[in-house]
C-alpha atoms as a PDB file:
ATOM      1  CA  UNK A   1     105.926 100.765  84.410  1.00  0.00           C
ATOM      2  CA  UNK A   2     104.459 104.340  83.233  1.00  0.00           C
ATOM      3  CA  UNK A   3     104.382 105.190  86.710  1.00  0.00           C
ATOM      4  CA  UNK A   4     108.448 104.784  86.729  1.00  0.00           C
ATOM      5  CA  UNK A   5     108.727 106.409  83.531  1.00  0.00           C
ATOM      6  CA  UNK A   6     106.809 109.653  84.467  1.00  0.00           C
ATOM      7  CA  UNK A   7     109.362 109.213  87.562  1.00  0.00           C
ATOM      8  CA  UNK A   8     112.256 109.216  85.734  1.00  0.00           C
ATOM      9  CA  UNK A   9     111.320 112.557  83.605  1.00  0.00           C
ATOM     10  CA  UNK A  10     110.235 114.207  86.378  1.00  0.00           C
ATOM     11  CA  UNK A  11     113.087 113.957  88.285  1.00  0.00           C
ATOM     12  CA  UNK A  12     115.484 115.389  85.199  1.00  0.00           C
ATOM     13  CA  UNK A  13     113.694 118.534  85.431  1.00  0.00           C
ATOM     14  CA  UNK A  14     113.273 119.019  89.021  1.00  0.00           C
ATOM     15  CA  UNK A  15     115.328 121.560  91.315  1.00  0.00           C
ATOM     16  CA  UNK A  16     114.457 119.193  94.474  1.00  0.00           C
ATOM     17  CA  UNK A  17     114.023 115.706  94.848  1.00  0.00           C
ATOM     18  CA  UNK A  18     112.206 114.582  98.573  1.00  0.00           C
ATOM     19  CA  UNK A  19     112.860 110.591  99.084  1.00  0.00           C
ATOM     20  CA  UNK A  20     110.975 108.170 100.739  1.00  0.00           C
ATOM     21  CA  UNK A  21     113.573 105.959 101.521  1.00  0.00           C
ATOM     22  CA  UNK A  22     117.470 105.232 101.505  1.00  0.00           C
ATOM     23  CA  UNK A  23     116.657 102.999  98.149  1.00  0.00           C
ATOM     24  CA  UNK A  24     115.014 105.460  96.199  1.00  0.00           C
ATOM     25  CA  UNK A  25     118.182 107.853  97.084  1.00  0.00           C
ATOM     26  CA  UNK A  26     120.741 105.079  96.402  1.00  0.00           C
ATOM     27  CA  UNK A  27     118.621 104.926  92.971  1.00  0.00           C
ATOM     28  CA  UNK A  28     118.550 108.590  91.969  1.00  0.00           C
ATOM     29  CA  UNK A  29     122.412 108.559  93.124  1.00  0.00           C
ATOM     30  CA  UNK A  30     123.026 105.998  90.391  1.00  0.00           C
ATOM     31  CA  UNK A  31     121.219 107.457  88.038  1.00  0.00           C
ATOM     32  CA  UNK A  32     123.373 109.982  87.575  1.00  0.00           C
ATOM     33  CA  UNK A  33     121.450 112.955  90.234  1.00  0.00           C
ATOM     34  CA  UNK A  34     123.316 114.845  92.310  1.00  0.00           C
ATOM     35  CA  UNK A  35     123.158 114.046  96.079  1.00  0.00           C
ATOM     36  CA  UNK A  36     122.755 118.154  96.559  1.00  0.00           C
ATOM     37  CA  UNK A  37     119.583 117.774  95.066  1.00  0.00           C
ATOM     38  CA  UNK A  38     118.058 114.800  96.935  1.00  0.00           C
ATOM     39  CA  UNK A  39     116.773 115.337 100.521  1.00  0.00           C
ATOM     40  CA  UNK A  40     115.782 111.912 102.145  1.00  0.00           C
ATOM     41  CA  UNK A  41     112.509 112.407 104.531  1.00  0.00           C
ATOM     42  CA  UNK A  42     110.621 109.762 104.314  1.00  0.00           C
ATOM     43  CA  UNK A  43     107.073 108.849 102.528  1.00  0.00           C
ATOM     44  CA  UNK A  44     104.221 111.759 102.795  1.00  0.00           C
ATOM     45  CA  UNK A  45     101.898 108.715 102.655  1.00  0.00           C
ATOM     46  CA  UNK A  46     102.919 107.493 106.025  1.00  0.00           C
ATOM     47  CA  UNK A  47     102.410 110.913 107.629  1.00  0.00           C
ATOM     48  CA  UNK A  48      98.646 111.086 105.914  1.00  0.00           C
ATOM     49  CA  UNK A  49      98.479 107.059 107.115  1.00  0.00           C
ATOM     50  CA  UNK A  50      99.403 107.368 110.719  1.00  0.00           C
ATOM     51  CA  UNK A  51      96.866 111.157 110.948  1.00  0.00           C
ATOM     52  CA  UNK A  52      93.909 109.355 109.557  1.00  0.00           C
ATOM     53  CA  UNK A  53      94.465 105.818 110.886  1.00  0.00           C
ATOM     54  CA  UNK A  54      93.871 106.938 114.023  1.00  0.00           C
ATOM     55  CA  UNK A  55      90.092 108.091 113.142  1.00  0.00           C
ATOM     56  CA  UNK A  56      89.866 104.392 111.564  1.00  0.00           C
ATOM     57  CA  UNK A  57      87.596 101.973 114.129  1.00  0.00           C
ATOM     58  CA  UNK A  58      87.249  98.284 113.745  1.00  0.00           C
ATOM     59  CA  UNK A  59      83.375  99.301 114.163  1.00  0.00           C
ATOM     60  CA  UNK A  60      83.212 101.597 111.523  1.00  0.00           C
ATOM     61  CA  UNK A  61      80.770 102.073 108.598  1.00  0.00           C
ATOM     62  CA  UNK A  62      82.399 100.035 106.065  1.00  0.00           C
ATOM     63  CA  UNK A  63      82.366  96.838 108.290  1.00  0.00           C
ATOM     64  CA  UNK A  64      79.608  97.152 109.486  1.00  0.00           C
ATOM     65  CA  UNK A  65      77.472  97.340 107.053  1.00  0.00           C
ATOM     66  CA  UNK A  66      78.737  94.292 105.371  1.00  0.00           C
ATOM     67  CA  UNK A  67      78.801  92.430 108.362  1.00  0.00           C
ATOM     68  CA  UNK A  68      82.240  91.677 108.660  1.00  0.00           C
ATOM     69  CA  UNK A  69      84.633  91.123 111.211  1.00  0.00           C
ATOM     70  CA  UNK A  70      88.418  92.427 112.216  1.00  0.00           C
ATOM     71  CA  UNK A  71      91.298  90.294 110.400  1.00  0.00           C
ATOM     72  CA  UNK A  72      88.625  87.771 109.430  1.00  0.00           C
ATOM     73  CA  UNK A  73      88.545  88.661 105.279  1.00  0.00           C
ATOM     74  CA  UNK A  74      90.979  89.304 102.663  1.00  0.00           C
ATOM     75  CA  UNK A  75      90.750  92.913 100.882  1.00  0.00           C
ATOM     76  CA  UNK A  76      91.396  92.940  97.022  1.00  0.00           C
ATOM     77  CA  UNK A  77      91.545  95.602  94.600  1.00  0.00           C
ATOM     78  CA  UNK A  78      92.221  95.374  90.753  1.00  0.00           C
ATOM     79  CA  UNK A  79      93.030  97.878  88.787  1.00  0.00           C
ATOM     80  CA  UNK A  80      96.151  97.838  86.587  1.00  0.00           C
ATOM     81  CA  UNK A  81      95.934  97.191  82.610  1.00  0.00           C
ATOM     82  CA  UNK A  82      98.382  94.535  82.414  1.00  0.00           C
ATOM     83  CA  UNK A  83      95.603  92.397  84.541  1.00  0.00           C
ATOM     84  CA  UNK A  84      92.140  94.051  82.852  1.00  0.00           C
ATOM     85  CA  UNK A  85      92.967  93.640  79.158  1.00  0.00           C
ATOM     86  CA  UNK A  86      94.274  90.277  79.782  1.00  0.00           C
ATOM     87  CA  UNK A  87      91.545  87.674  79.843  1.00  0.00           C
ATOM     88  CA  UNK A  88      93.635  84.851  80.961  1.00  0.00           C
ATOM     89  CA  UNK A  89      94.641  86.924  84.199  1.00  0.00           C
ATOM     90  CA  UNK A  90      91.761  88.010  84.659  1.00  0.00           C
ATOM     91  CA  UNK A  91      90.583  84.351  85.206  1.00  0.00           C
ATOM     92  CA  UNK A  92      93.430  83.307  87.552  1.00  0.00           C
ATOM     93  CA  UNK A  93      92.652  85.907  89.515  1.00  0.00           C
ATOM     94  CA  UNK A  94      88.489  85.542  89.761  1.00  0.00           C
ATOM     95  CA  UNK A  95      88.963  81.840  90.225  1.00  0.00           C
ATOM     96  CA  UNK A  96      91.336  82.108  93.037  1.00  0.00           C
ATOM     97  CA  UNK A  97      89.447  84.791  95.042  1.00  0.00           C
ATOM     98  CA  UNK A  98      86.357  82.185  94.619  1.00  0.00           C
ATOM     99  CA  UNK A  99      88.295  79.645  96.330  1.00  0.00           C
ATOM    100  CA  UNK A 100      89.788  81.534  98.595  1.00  0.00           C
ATOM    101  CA  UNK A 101      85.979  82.923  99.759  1.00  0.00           C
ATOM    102  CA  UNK A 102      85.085  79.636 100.437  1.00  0.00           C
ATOM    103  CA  UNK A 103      87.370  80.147 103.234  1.00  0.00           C
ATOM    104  CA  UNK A 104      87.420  83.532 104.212  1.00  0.00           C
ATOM    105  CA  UNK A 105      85.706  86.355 103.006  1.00  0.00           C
ATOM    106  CA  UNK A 106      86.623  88.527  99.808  1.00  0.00           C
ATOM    107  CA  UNK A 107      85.430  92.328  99.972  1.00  0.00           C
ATOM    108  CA  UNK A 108      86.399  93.476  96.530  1.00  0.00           C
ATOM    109  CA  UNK A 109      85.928  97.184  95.493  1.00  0.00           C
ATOM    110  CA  UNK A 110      85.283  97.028  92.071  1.00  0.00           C
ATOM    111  CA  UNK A 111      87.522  99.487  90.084  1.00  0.00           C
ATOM    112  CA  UNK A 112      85.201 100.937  87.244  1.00  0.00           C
ATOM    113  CA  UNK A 113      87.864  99.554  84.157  1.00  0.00           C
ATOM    114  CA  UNK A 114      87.405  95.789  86.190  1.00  0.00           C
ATOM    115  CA  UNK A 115      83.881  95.956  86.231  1.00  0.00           C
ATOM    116  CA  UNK A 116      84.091  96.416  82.523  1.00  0.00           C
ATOM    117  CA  UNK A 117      86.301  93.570  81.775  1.00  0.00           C
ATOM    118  CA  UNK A 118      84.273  91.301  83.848  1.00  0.00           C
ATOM    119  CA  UNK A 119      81.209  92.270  81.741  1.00  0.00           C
ATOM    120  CA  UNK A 120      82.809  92.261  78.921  1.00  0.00           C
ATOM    121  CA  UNK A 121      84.016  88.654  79.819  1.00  0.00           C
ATOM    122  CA  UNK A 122      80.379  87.865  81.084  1.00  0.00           C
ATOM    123  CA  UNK A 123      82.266  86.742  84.716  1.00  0.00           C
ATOM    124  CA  UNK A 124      80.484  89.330  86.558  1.00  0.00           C
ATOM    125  CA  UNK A 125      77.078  87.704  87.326  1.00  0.00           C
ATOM    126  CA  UNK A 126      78.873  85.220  88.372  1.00  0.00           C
ATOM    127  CA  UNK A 127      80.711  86.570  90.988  1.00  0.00           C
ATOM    128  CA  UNK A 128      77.795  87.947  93.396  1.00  0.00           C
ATOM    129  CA  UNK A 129      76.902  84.752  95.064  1.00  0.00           C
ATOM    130  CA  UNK A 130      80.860  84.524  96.575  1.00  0.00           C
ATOM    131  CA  UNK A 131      82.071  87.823  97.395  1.00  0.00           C
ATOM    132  CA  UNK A 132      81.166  90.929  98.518  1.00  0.00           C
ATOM    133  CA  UNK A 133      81.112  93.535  95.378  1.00  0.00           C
ATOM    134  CA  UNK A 134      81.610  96.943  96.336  1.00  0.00           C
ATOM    135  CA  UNK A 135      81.297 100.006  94.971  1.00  0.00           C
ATOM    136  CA  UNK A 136      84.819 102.072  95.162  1.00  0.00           C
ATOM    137  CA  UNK A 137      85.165 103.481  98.186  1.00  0.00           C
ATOM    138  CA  UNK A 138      86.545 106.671 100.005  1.00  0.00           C
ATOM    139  CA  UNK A 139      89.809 107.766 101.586  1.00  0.00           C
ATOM    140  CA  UNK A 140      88.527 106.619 104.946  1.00  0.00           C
ATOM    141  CA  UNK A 141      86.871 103.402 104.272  1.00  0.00           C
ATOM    142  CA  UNK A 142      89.686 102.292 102.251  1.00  0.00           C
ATOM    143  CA  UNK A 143      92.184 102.640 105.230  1.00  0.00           C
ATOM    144  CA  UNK A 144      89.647 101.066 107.571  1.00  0.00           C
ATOM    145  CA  UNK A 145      89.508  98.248 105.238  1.00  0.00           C
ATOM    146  CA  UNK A 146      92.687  98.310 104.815  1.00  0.00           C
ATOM    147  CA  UNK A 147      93.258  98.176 108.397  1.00  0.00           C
ATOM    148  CA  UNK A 148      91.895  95.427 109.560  1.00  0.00           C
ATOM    149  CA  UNK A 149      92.223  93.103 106.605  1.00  0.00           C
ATOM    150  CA  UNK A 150      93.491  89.644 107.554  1.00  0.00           C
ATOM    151  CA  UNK A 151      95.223  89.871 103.852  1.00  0.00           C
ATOM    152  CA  UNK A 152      95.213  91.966 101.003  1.00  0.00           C
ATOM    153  CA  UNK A 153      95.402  91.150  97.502  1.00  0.00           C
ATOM    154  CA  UNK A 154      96.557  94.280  95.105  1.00  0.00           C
ATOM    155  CA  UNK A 155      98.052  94.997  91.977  1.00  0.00           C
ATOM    156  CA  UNK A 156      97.835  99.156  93.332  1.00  0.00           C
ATOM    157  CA  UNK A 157     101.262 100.579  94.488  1.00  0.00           C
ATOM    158  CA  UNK A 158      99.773 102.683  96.819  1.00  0.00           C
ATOM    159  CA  UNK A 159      97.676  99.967  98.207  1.00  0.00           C
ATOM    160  CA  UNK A 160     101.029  98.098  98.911  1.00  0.00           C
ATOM    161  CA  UNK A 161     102.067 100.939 101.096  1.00  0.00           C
ATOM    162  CA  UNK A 162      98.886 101.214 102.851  1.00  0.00           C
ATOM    163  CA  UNK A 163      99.229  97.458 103.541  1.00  0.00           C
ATOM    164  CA  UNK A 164     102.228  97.784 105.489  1.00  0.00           C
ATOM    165  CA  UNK A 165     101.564 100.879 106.907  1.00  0.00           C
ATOM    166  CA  UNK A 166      98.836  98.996 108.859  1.00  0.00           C
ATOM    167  CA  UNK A 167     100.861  96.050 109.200  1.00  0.00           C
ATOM    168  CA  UNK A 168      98.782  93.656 107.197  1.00  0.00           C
ATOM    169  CA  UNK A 169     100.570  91.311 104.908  1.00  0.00           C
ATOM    170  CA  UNK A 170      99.980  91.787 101.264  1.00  0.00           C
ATOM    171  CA  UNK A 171      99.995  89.554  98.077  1.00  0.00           C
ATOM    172  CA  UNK A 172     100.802  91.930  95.237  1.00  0.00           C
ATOM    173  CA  UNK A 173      99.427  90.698  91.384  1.00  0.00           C
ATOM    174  CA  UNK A 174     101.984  91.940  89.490  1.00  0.00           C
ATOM    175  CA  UNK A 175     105.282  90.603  88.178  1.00  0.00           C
ATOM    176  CA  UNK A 176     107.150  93.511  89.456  1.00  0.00           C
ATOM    177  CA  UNK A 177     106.703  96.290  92.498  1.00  0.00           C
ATOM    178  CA  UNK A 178     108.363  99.380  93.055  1.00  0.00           C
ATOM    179  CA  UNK A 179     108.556  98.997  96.626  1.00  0.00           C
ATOM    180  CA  UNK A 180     110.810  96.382  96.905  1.00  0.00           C
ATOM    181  CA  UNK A 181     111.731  97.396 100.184  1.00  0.00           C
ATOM    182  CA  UNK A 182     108.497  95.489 101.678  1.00  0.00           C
ATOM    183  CA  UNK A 183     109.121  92.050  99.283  1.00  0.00           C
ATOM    184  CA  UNK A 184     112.666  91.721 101.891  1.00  0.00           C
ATOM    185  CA  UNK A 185     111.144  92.407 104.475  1.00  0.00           C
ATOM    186  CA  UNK A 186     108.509  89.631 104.283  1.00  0.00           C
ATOM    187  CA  UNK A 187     105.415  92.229 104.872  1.00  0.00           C
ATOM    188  CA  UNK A 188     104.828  91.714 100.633  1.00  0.00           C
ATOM    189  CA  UNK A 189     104.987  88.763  97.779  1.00  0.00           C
ATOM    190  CA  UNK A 190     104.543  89.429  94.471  1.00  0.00           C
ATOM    191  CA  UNK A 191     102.398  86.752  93.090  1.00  0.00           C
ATOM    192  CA  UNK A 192     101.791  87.002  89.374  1.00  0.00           C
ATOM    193  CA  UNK A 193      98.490  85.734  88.231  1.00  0.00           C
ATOM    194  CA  UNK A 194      99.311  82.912  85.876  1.00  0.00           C
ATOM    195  CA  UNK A 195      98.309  80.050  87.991  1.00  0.00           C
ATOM    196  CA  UNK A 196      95.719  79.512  90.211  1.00  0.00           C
ATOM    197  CA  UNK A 197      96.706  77.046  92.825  1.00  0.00           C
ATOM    198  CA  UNK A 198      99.523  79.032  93.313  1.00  0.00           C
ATOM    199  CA  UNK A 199      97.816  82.292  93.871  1.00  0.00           C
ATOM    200  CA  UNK A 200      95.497  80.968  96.445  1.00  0.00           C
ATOM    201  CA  UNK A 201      98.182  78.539  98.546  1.00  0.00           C
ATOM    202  CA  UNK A 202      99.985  82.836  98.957  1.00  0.00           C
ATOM    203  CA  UNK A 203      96.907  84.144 100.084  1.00  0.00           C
ATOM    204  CA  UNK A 204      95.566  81.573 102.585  1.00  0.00           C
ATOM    205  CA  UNK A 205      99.521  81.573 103.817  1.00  0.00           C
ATOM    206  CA  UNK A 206     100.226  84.816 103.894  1.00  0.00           C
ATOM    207  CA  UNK A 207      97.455  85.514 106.936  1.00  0.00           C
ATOM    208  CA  UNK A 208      99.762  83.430 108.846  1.00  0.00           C
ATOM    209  CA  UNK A 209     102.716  85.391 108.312  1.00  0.00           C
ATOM    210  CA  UNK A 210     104.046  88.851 109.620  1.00  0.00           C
ATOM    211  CA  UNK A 211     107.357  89.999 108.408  1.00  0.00           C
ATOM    212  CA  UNK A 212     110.133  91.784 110.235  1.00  0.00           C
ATOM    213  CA  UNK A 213     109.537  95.118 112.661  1.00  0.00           C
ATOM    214  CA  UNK A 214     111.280  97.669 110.647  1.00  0.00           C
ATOM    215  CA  UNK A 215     109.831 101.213 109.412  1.00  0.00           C
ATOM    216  CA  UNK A 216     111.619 102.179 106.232  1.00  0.00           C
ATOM    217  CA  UNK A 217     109.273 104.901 105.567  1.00  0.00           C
ATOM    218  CA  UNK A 218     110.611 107.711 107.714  1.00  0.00           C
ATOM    219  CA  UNK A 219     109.071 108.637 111.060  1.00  0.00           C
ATOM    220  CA  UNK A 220     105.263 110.502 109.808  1.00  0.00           C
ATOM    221  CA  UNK A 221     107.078 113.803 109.565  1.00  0.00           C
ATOM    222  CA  UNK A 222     108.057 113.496 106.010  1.00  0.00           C
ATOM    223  CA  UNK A 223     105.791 116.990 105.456  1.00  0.00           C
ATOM    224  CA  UNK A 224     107.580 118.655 107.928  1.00  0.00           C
ATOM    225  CA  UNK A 225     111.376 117.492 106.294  1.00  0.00           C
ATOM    226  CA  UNK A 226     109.812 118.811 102.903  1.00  0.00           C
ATOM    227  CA  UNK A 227     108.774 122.287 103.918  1.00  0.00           C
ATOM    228  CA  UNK A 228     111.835 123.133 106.304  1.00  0.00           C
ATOM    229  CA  UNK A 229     113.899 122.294 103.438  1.00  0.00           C
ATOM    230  CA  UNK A 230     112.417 124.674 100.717  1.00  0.00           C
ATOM    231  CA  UNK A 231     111.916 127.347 103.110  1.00  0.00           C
ATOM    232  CA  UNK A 232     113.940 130.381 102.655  1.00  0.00           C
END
């Protein structure tokens, strides 16, 4: 993934290296970086998660004016090339959120690069009658959609994060994450788009599951670790 190998040249050049959890450091350990350098302190995401989560309502903005319920819809966001560019994907995935909206809701943020491959595809008028198209959103209506999703559907790393920061189980469109940390412990399943059936049997299941009670994140100080630790 580019986002792993921006990682690894990163970390070749860098003085410190701040993990968010005991499998990145295992990682960097085997990859050769000394354990001097590393300083495990958990994810900065979870300290921004757990300050703004608390500003998040079940009544906010967002919900309401779609006229939507708590844990009643399933939250999906597209984004990544390797599902844009490729038509066929791109059809697995539209044709199971349609079935799964017959269902449940789908509020779908439309990424600008999706929007163009569903025009380009001419899917897009298509899709207004069953879901609710949105308009990307900001920091704080993400998180409170986030929130109080029933399910989320994602191909977005962060998103994956988010998901389990909130403790909302999350079906992840990809063949591969980087967290893998959330795939054993039952909170994530990746769930390529190549077939259809399959894709929508994980996301109508996966409302009905919750996996295990563990934070592998740090403790929401991660900030705090990072700026004892370079100070003088």
């Amino acid at each position: 993934m580019p986002e792993e190998v921006n990682r690894i040249l990163t970390d070749r050049i860098s003085q410190w290296l701040f993990t968010p959890t005991p499998v990145a450091t295992k990682n960097l350990k085997k990859e050769g970086v000394s354990p001097e350098k590393i300083f495990e302190v958990g994810d900065v995401m979870y300290d921004v998660a757990l300050k703004h989560g608390l500003e998040v309502k079940a009544e906010g903005r967002v919900l309401k004016r779609l006229g939507i319920s708590p844990k009643s819809y399933v939250l999906a966001t597209v984004h990544r090339a390797e599902n844009t560019n490729d038509s066929n994907r791109m059809s697995v995935i539209v044709e199971a959120f349609r079935r799964v909206a017959k269902s449940m809701p789908v509020i779908w943020p439309l990424h600008p690069r999706t929007r163009k491959s569903l025009e380009k595809n001419g899917i897009l008028p298509c899709l207004v009658p069953h879901f609710h198209l949105i308009e990307p959103v900001g920091y704080l209506d993400m998180l409170q959609l986030e929130k109080h999703a029933a399910v989320i559907a994602t191909d977005s790393g962060g998103v994956q994060k988010e998901a389990f920061f909130h403790r909302v189980p999350c079906i992840t469109l990809r063949n591969e994450t980087e967290w893998i940390e959330l795939v054993e412990l039952g909170w994530n399943l990746l769930s390529p788009p190549r077939d259809t059936k399959s894709l929508v049997k994980n996301i109508m299941q996966a409302k009905l599951n919750e996996g295990l009670a563990k934070q592998v994140y740090g403790c929401g100080n991660a900030s705090e670790k990072i700026t004892t630790a370079l100070s003088p």
